[in-house]
Protein backbone atom coordinates (compact mmCIF):
# COMPACT_ATOMS: atom_id res chain seq x y z
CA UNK A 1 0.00 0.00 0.00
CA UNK A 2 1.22 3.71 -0.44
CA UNK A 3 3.22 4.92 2.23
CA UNK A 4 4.69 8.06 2.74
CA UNK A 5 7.09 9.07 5.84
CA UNK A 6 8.32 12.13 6.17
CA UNK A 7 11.77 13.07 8.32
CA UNK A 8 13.72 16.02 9.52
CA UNK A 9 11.51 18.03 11.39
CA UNK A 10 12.91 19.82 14.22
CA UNK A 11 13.53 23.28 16.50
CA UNK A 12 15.38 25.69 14.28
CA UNK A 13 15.90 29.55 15.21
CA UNK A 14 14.32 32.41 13.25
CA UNK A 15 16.62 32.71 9.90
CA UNK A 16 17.48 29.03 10.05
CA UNK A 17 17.83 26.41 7.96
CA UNK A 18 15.95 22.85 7.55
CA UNK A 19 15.59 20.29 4.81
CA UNK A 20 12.42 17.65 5.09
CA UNK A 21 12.41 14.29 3.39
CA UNK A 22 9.68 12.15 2.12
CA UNK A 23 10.33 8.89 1.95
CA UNK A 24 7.44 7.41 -0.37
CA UNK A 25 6.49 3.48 -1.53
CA UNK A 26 3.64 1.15 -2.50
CA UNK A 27 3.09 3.21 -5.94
CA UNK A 28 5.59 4.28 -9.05
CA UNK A 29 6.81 7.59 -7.46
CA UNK A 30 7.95 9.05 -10.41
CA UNK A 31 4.46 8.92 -12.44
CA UNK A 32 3.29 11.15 -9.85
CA UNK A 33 3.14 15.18 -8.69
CA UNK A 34 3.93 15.15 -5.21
CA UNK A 35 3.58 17.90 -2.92
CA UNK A 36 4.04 19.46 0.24
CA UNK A 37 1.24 20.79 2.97
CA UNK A 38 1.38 21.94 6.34
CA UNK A 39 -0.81 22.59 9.63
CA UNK A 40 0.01 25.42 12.01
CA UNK A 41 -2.06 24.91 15.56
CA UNK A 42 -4.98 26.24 15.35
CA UNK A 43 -5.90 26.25 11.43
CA UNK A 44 -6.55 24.27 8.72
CA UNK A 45 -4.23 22.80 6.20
CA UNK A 46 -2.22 24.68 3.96
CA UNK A 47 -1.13 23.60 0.59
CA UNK A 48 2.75 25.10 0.70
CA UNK A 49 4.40 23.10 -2.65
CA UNK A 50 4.54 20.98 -5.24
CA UNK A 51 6.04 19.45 -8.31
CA UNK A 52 4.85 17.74 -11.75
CA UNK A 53 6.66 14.06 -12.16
CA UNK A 54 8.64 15.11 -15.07
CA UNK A 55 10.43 17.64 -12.48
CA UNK A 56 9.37 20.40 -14.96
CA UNK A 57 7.87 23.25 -13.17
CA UNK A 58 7.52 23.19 -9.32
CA UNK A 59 5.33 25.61 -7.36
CA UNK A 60 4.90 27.50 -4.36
CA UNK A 61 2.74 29.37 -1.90
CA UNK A 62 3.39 33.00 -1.66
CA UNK A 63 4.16 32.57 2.47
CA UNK A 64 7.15 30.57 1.29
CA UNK A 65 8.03 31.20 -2.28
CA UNK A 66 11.93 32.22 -2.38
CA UNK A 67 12.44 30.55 0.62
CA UNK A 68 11.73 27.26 0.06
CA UNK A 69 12.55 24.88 -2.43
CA UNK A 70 10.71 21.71 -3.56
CA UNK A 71 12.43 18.75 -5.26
CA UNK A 72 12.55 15.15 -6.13
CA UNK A 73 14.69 12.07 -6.73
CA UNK A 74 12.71 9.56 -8.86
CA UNK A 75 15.53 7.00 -8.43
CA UNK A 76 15.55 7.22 -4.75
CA UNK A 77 11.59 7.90 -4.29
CA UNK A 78 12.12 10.69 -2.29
CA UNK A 79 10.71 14.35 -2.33
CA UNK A 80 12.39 16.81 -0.30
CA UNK A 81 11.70 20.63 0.74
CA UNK A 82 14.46 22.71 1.63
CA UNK A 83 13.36 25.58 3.98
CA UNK A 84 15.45 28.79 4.34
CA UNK A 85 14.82 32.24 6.09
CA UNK A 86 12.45 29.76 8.67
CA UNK A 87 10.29 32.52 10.34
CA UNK A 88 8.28 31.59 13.35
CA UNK A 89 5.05 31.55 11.26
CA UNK A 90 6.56 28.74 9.57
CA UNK A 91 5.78 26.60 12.47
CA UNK A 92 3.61 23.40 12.00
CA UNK A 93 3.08 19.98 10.88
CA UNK A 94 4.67 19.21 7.71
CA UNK A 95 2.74 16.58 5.40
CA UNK A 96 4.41 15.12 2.09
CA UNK A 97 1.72 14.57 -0.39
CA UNK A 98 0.73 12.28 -3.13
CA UNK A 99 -1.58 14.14 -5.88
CA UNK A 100 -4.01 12.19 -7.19
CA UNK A 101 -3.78 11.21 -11.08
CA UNK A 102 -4.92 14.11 -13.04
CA UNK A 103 -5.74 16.23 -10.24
CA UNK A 104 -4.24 20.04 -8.94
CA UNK A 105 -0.82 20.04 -6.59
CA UNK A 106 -3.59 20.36 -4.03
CA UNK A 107 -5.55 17.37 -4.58
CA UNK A 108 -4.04 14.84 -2.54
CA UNK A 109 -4.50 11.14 -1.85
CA UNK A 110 -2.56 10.29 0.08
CA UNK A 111 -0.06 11.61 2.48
CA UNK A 112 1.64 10.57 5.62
CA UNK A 113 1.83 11.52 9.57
CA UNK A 114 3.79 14.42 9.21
CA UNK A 115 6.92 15.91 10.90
CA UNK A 116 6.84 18.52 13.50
CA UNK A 117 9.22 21.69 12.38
CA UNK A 118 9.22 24.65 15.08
CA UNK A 119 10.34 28.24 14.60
CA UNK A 120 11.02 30.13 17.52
CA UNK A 121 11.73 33.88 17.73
């Protein structure tokens, strides 16, 4: 079955620097977009990026675009999100997303538990 499970989450300090990995199986990774969301406490979940399969155009929310960076290694099955600049806003649950066939970088799924990444000021 698909899995998904996400690693490197962690404390960083406002203006750091994390990278979050996605390990994903159970389906042919590289036939699919993939993308990332997130939950802050409180609110609801927030698409934040995403890429085709063909690695051809990737995307971004405005909260993060030029600060974070999306990508993908079809041979290894893993998606990654490099996070720069971390702000304390950035805080929340990180989910690594499987779009559905055919559907927007925010259809999803699938996805996995998430890992905790945590800004502080």
């Amino acid at each position: 079955q698909v899995q998904l499970v996400e690693s490197g989450g962690g404390l960083a300090q406002s203006g750091g620097s994390l990278t979050l990995s996605c390990a994903a199986s159970g389906f042919i990774f590289s036939k699919y977009a993939m993308s990332w969301a997130r939950q802050a406490p409180g609110k609801g979940l927030e698409w934040v990026a995403g890429m085709y399969n063909d690695e051809s155009d990737r995307f971004y929310a405005d909260s993060v675009k030029g600060r974070f960076t999306i990508s993908r290694d079809n041979a290894k099955n893993t998606l990654y999100l490099q996070m720069k600049s971390l702000k304390p806003e950035d805080t929340a649950l990180y989910y690594c997303a499987k779009v559905a066939a055919g559907g927007l970088l925010w259809e999803y799924d699938r996805w996995g538990q998430g890992t905790q990444v945590t800004v502080s000021s």
